[in-house]
Protein backbone atom coordinates (compact mmCIF):
# COMPACT_ATOMS: atom_id res chain seq x y z
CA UNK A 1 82.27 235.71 -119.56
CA UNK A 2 84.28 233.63 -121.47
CA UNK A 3 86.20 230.56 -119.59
CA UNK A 4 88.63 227.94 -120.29
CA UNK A 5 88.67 224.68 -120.65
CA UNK A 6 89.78 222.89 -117.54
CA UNK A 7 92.05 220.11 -119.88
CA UNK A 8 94.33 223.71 -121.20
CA UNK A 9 94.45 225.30 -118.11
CA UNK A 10 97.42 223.22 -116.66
CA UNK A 11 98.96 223.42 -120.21
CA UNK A 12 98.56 227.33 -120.12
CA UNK A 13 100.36 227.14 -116.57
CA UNK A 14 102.96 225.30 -117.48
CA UNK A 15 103.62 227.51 -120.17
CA UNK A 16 103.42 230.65 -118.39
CA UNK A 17 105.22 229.50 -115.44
CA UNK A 18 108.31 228.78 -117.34
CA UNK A 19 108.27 231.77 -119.57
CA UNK A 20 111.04 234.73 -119.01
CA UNK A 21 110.11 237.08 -116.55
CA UNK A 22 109.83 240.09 -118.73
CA UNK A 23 110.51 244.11 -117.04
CA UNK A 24 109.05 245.89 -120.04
CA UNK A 25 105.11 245.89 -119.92
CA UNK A 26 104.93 245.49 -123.87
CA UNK A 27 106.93 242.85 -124.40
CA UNK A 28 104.73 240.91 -121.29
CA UNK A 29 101.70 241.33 -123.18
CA UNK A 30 103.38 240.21 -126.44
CA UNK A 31 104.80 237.11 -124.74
CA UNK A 32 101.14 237.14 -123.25
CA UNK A 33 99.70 236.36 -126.65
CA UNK A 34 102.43 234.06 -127.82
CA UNK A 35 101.39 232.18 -124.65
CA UNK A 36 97.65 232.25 -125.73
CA UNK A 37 98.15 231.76 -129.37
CA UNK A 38 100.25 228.62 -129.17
CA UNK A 39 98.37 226.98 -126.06
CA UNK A 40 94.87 228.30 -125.98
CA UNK A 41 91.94 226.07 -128.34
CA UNK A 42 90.06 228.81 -130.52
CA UNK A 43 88.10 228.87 -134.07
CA UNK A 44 87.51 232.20 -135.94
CA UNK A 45 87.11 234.17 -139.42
CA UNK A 46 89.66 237.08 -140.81
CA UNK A 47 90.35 238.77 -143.31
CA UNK A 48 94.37 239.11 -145.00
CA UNK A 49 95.41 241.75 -146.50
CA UNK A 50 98.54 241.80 -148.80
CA UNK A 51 99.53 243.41 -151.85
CA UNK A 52 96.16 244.34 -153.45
CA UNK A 53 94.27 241.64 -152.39
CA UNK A 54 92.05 240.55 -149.88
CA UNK A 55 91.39 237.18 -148.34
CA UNK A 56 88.87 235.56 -146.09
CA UNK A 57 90.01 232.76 -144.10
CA UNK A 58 89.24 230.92 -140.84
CA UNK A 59 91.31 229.16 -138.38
CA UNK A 60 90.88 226.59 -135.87
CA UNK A 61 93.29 225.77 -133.71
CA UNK A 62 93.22 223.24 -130.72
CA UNK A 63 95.50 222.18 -128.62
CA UNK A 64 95.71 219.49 -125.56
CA UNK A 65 97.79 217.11 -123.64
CA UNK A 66 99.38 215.24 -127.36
CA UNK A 67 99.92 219.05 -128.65
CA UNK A 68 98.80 221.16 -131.65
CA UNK A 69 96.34 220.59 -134.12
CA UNK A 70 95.39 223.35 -136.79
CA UNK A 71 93.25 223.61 -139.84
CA UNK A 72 93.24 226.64 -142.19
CA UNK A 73 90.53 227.34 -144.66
CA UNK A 74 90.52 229.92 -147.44
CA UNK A 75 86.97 231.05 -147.59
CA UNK A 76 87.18 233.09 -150.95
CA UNK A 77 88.52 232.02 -154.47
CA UNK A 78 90.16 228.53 -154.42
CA UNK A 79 89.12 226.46 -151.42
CA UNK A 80 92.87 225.77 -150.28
CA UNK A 81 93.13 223.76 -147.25
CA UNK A 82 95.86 223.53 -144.99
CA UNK A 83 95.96 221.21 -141.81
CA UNK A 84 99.31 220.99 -139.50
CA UNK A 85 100.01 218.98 -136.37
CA UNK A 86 103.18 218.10 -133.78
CA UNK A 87 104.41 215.86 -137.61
CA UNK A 88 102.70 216.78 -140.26
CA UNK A 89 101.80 219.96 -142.56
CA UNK A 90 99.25 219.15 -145.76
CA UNK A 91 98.38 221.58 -148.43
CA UNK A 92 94.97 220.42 -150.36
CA UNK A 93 94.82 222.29 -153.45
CA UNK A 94 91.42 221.19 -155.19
CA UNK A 95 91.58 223.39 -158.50
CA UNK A 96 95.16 221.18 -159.39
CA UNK A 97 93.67 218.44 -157.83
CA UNK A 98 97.03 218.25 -155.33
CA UNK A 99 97.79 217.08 -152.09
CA UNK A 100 101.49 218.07 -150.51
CA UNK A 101 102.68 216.72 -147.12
CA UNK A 102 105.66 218.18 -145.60
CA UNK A 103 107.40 218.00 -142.03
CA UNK A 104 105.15 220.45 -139.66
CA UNK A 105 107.11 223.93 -139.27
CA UNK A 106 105.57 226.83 -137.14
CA UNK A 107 104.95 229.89 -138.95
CA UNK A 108 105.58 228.77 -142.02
CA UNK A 109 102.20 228.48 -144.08
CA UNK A 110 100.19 230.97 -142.14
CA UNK A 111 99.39 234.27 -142.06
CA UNK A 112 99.22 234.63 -138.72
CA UNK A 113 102.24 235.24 -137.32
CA UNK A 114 103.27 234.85 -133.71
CA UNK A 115 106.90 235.61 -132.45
CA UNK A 116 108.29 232.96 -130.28
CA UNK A 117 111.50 234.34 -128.51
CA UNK A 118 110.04 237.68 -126.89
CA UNK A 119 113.14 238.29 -125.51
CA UNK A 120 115.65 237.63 -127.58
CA UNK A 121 114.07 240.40 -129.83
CA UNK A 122 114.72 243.23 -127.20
CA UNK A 123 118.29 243.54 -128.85
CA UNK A 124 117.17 244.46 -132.72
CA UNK A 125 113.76 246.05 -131.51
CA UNK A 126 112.32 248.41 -129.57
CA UNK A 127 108.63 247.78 -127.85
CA UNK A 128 105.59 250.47 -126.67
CA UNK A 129 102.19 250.06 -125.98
CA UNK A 130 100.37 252.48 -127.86
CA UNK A 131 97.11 252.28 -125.62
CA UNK A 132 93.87 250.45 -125.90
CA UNK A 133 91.57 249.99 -129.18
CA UNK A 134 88.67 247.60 -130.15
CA UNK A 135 88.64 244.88 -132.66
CA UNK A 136 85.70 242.72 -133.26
CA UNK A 137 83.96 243.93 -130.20
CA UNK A 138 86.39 242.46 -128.22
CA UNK A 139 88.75 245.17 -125.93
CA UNK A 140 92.31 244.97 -127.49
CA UNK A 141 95.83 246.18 -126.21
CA UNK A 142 97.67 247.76 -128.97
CA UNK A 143 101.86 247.09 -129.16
CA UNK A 144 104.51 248.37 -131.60
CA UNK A 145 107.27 246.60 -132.09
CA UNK A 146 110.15 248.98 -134.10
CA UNK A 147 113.17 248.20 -135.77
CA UNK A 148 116.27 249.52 -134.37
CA UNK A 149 117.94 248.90 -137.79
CA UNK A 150 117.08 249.07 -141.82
CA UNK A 151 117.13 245.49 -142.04
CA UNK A 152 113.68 244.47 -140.59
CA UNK A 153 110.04 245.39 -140.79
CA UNK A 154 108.06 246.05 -137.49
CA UNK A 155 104.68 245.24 -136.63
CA UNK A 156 101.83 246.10 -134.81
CA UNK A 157 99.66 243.81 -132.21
CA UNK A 158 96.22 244.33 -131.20
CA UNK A 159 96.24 241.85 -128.43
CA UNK A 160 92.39 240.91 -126.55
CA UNK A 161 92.93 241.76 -122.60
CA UNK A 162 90.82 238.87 -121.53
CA UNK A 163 92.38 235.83 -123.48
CA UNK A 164 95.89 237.55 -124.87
CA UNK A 165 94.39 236.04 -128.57
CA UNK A 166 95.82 237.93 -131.43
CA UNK A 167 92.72 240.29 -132.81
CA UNK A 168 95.10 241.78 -135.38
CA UNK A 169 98.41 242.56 -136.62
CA UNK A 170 99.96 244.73 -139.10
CA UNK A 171 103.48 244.87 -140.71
CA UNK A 172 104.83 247.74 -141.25
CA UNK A 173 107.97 248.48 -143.56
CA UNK A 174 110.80 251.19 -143.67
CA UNK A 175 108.63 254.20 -144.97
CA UNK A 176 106.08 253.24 -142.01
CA UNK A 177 103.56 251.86 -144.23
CA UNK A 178 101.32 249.15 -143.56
CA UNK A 179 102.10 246.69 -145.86
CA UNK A 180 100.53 243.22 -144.72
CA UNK A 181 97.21 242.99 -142.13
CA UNK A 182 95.71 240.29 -140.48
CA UNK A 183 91.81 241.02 -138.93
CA UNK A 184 89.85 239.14 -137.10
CA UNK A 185 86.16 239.49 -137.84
CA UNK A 186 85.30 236.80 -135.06
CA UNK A 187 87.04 234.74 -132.41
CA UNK A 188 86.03 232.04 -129.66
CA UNK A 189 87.02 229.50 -127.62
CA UNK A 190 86.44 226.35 -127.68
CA UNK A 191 83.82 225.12 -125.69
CA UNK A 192 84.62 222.70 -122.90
CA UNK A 193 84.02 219.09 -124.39
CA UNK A 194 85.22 220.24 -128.02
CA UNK A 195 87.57 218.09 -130.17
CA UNK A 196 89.08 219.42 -133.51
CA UNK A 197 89.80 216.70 -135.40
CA UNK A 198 91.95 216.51 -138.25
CA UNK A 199 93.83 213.90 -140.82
CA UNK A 200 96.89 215.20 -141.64
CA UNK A 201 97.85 211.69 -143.98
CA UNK A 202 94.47 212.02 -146.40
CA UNK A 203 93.24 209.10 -148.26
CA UNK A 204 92.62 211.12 -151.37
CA UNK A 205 91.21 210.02 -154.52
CA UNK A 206 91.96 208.81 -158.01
CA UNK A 207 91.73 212.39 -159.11
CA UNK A 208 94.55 214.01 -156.79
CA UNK A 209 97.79 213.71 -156.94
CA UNK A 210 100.23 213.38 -153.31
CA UNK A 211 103.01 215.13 -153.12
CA UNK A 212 105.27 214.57 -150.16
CA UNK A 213 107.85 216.74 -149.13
CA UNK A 214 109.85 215.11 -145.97
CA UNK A 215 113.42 214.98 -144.90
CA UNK A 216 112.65 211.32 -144.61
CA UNK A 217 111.49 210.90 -148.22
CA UNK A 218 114.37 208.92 -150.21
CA UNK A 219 112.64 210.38 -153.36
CA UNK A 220 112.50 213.67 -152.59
CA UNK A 221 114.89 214.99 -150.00
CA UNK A 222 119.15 214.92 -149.96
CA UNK A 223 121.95 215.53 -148.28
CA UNK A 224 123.19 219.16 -147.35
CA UNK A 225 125.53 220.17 -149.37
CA UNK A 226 127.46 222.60 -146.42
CA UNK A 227 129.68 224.11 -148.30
CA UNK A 228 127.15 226.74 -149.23
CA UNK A 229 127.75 229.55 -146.79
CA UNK A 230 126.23 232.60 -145.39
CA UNK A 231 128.85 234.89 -144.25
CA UNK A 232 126.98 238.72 -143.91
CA UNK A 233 124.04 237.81 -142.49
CA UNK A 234 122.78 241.24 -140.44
CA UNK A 235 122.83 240.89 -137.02
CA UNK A 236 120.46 238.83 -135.11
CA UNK A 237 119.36 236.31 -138.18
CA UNK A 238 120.50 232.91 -137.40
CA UNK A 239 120.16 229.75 -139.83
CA UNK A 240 116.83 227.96 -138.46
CA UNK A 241 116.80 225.11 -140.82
CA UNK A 242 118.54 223.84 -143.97
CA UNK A 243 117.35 220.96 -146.56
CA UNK A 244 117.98 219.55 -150.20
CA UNK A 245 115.31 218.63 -152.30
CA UNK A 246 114.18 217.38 -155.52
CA UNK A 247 112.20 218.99 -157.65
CA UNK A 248 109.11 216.38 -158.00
CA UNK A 249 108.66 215.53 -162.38
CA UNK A 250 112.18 217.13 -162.75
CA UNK A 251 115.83 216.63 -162.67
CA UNK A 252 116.42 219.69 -160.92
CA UNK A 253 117.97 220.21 -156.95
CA UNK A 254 117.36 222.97 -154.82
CA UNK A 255 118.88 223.56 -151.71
CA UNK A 256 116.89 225.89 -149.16
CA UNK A 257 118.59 227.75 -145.78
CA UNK A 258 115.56 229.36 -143.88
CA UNK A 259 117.06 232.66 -141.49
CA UNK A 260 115.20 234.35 -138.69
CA UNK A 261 115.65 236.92 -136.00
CA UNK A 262 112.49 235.70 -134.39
CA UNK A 263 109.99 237.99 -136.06
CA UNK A 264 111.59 238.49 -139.62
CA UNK A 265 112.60 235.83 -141.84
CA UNK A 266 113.62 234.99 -144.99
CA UNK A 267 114.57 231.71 -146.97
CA UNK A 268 117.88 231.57 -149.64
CA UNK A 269 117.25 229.07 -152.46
CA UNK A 270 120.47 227.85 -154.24
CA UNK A 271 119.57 225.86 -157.50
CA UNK A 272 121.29 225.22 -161.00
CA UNK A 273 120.71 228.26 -163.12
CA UNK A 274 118.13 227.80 -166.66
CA UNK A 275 117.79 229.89 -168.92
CA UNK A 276 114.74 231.17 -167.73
CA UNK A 277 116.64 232.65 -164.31
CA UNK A 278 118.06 235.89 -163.98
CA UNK A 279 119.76 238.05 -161.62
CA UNK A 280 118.11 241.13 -159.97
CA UNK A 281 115.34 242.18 -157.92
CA UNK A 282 111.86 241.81 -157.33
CA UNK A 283 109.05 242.92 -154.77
CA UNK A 284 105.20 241.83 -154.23
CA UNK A 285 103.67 243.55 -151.64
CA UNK A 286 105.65 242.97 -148.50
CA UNK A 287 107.68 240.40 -150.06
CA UNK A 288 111.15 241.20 -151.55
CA UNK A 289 113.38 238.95 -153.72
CA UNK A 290 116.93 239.18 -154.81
CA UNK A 291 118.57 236.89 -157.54
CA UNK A 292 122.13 236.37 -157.42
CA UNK A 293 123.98 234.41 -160.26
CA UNK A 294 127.44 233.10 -158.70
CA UNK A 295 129.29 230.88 -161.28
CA UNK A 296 126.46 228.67 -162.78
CA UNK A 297 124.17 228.64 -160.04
CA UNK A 298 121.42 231.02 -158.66
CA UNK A 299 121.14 232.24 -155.46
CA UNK A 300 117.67 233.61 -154.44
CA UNK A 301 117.21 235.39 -151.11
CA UNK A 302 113.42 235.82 -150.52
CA UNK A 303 111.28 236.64 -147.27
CA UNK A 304 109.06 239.68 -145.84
CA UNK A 305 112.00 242.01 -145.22
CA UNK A 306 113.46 245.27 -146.84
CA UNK A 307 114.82 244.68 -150.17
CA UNK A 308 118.33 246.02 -148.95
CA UNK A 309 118.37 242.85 -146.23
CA UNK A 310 117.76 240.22 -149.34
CA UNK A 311 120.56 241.95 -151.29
CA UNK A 312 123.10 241.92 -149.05
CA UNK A 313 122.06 238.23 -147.80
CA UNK A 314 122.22 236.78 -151.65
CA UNK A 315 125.71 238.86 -152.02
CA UNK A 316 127.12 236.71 -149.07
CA UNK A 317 126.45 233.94 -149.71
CA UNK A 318 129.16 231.10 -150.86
CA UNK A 319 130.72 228.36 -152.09
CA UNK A 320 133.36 227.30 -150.02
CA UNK A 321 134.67 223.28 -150.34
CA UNK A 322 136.11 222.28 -146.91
């Protein structure tokens, strides 16, 4: 029988005591594993499947009285590193001999995806439990979580009923195809006495570059510029963060407005259009892109959603001086 450690289980209390009290039985168990996922301490392998290939990765993820700690290892191909705490995210890239620190955002370099707001999605999605299944010899409750509209993609969760840990998840798009998978092949706890510890400001040698990213970077980062506008959002997306950056070795600016519903997101990149940029759309796997050219600049809606969601975004986006 597995246990937990006694330092998380005052954390996992906490967070379950002030969680919404939820009627519907599948969106408890979903906002069961966003509990677990977010405030449990666990280490395991999976595989990622997206597009036409196929990664192996592992995860650990640890988390105590200071907060979150996580380090993310791709086991096949290129041995990219990423490591993320309460400040910092860092990307170590060893074939371009690269190391990029940014300001830590949730969801935002991982495959794993865990929906925060359980109940805010009741409005743009319906929830079922389809019934029990088995991943990794652990037993697993299985949720769908459908659209109600064309603008989103819904997913599946195979959630373990002993720890509420994420054993797998699948997105599915508008022709009910499974588009993007997540397995795990092993999970665990962390045993009681365990540390995960993790550097998220490398020393890094001669040979690497550093890249930083952060808001608080006079190199790098810039003012807003606000008078770029989304007016035609669809319903439920709401602006979750907005920055203005320069390009590191170039002259160029782009300005980046991240949307979300909760489970669906997408980012719109406004930048001075090149030659090289055109207008139109594009699609890998689960990912769709739309390029909009609006006087001389190019407005790029891109994120795991339909392609008809990253139209109409780009097309409402613009330009309004106060």
């Amino acid at each position: 029988m597995k246990f937990l450690p006694r330092l998380l289980i005052p954390l996992l209390a906490t967070a379950l005591a002030s969680a919404p009290v939820l009627a519907d039985p599948a969106m408890e168990w979903v906002q069961k594993m966003s509990d677990a996922m977010r405030n449990l301490s666990y280490r395991g392998n999976f595989v990622y499947l997206h597009g036409n290939q196929l990664e192996s990765m592992q995860i650990e993820h640890f988390r105590d009285a200071s907060g979150e700690k996580e380090r993310l290892i791709s086991l096949n191909g290129e041995a990219r590193e990423v490591i993320r705490d309460n400040q910092n995210l860092t990307c170590i890239w060893p074939s371009s001999r690269k190391v990029v620190v940014d300001l830590s955002r949730k969801n935002s370099f991982s495959p794993i995806f865990i929906p925060e707001d359980i109940k805010r999605l009741e409005k743009f999605y319906n929830m079922k439990l389809l019934g029990m299944d088995r991943i990794a010899d652990q037993e697993t409750m299985v949720v769908h979580i459908d659209p109600k509209d064309r603008y989103r993609y819904g997913m599946k969760f195979w959630i373990n009923q002993e720890n509420g840990l994420m054993m797998k998840s699948s997105l599915i798009d508008e022709t009910n195809r499974e588009v993007e998978q997540v397995m795990f092949t092993s999970l665990r706890l962390f045993e009681e006495g365990e540390k995960l510890e993790v550097n998220t400001l490398p020393e890094i040698g001669e040979n690497y570059s550093l890249i930083r990213y952060r808001r608080d970077d006079g190199d790098n980062a810039l003012a807003v510029d606000s008078a770029w506008q989304l007016n035609g959002a669809p319903g439920g997306f709401w602006r979750q963060s907005v920055l203005k950056r320069k390009i590191p070795g170039t002259n160029q600016v782009v300005q980046q407005m991240v949307y979300t519903d909760g489970l669906a997101s997408l980012s719109v990149f406004i930048e001075r259009q090149t030659s090289e940029i055109h207008g139109g759309s594009s699609s890998m796997g689960a990912v769709n892109a739309f390029i909009r050219i609006l006087d001389d600049h190019a407005v790029t809606a891109i994120g795991e959603v339909p392609a008809v969601t990253v139209k109409q975004v780009a097309e409402s986006v613009s330009y309004r001086k106060p």
